[in-house]
C-alpha atoms as a PDB file:
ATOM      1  CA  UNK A   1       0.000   0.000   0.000  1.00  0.00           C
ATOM      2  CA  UNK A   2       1.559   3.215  -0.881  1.00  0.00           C
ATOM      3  CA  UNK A   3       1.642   6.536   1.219  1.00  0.00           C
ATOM      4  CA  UNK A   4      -1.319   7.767  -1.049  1.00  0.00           C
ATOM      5  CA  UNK A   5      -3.839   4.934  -0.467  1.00  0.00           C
ATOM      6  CA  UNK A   6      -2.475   4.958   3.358  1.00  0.00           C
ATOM      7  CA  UNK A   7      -3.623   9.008   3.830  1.00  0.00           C
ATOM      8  CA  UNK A   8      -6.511   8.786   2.106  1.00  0.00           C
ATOM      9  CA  UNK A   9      -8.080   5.838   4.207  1.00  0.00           C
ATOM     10  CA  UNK A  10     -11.366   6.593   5.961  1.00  0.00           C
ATOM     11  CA  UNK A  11     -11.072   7.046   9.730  1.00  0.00           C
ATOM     12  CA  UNK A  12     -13.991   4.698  10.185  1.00  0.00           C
ATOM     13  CA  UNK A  13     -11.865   2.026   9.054  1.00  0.00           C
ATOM     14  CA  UNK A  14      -8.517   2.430  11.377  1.00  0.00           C
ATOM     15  CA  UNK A  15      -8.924   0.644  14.402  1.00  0.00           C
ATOM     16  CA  UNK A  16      -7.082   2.791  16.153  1.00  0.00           C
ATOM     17  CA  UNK A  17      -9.230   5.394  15.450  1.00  0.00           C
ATOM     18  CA  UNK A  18     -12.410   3.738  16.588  1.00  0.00           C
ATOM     19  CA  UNK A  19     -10.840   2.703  19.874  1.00  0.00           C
ATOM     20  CA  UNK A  20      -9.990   6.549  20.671  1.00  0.00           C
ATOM     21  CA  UNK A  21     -13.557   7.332  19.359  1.00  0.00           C
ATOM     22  CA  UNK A  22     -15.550   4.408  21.294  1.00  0.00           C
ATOM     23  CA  UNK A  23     -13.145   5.338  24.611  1.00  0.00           C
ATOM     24  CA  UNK A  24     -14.068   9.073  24.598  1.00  0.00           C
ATOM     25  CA  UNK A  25     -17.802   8.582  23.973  1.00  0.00           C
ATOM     26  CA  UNK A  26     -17.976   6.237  26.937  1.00  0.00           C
ATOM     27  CA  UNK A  27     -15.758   8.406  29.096  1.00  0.00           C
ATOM     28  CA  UNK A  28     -18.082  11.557  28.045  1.00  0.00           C
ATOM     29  CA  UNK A  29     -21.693   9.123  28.661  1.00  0.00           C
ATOM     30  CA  UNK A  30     -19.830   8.529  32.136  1.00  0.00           C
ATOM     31  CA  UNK A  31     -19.439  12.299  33.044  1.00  0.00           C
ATOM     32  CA  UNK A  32     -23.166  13.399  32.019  1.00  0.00           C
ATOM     33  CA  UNK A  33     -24.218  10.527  33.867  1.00  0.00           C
ATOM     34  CA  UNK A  34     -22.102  11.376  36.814  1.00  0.00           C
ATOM     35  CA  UNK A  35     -23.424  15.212  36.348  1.00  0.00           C
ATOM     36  CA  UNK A  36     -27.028  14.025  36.842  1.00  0.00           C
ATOM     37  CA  UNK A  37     -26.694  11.090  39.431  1.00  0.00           C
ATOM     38  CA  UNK A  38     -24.575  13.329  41.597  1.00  0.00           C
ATOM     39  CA  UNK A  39     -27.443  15.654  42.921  1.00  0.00           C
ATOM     40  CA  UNK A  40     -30.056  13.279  42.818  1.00  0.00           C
ATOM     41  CA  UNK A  41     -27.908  11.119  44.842  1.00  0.00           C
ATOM     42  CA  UNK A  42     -27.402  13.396  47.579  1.00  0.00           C
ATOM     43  CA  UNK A  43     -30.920  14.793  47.872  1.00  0.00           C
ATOM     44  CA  UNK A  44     -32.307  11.545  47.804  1.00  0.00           C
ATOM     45  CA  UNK A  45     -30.186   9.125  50.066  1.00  0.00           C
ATOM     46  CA  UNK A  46     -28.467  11.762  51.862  1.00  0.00           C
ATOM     47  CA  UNK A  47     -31.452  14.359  52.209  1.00  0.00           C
ATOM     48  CA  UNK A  48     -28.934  16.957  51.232  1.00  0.00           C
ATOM     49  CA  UNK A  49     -30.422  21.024  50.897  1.00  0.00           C
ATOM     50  CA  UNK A  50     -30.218  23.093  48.422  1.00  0.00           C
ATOM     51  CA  UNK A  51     -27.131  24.916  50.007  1.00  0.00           C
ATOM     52  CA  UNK A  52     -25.476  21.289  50.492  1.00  0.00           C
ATOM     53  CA  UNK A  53     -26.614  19.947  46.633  1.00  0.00           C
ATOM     54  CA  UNK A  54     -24.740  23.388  45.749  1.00  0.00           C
ATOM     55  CA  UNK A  55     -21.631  22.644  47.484  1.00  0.00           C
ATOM     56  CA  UNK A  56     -20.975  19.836  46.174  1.00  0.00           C
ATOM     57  CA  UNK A  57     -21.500  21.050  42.362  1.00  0.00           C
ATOM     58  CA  UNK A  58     -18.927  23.578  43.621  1.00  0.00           C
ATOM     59  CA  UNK A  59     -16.485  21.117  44.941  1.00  0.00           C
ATOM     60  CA  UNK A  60     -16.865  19.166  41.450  1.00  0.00           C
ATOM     61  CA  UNK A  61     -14.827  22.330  39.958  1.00  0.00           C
ATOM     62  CA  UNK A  62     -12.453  22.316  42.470  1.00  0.00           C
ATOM     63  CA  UNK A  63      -9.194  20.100  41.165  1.00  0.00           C
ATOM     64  CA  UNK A  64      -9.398  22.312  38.247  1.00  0.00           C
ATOM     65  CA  UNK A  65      -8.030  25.554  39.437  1.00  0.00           C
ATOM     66  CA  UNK A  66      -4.837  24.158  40.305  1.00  0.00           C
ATOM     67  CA  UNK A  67      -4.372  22.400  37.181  1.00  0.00           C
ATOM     68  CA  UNK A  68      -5.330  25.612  35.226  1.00  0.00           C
ATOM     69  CA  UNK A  69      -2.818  27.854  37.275  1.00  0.00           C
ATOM     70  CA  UNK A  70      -0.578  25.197  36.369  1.00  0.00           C
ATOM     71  CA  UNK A  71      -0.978  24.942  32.727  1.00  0.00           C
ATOM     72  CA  UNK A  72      -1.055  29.088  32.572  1.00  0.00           C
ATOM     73  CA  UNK A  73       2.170  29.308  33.916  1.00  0.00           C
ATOM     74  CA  UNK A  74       3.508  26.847  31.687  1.00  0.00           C
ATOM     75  CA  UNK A  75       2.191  28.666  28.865  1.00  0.00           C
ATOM     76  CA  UNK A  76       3.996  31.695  30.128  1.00  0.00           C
ATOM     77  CA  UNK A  77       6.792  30.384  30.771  1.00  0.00           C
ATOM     78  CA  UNK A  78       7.132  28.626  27.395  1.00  0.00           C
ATOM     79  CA  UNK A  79       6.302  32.001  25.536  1.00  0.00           C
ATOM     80  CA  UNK A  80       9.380  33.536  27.460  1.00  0.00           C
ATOM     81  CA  UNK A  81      12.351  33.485  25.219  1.00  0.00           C
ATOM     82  CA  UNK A  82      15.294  31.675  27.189  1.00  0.00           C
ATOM     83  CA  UNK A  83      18.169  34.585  25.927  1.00  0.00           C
ATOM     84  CA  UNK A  84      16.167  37.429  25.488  1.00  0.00           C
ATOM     85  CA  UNK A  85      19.619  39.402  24.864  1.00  0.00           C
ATOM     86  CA  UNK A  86      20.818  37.286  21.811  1.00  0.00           C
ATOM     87  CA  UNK A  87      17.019  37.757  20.259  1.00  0.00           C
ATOM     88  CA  UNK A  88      17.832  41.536  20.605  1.00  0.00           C
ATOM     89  CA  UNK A  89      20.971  41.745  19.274  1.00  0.00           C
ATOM     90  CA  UNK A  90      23.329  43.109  22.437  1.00  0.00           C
ATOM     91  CA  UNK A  91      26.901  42.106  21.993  1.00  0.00           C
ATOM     92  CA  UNK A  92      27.811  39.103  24.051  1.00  0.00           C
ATOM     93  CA  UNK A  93      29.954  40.156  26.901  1.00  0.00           C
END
């Protein structure tokens, strides 16, 4: 098979493909399950308020701020030229 008939292959037709497509539709089924079942969990079985049902939502954001702050300051960093004095031209001392 040449490097023609390889690129022009439907995706529907590399298995690869379909394993990263089946995996992230279960994984996103999972979350919108987990999304609804959550609340109705705790208001049910646990006889959680309103206040309480909204705390937890909350808390369901929670591991993401550090992760964000993380990945901005990576971003920054990596936009940060390492020798900003060669880039600009100053004589090398």
């Amino acid at each position: 098979m040449s490097a023609t008939a390889q690129a022009t292959t439907p995706l529907r037709r590399n298995a690869d493909f379909m394993r990263l497509w089946a995996a992230a539709t279960i994984s996103a089924a999972g979350s919108q399950v987990t999304a609804f079942a959550m609340p109705i969990t705790a208001i049910l079985v646990l006889h959680a308020g309103a206040f309480q049902v909204g705390l937890l939502m909350a808390a369901t954001y929670l591991p993401l701020t550090p992760f964000g702050l993380v990945a901005a300051i990576g971003a920054v960093a990596a936009a940060i030229p390492v020798n900003v004095w060669r880039l600009r031209g100053a004589p090398d001392f």
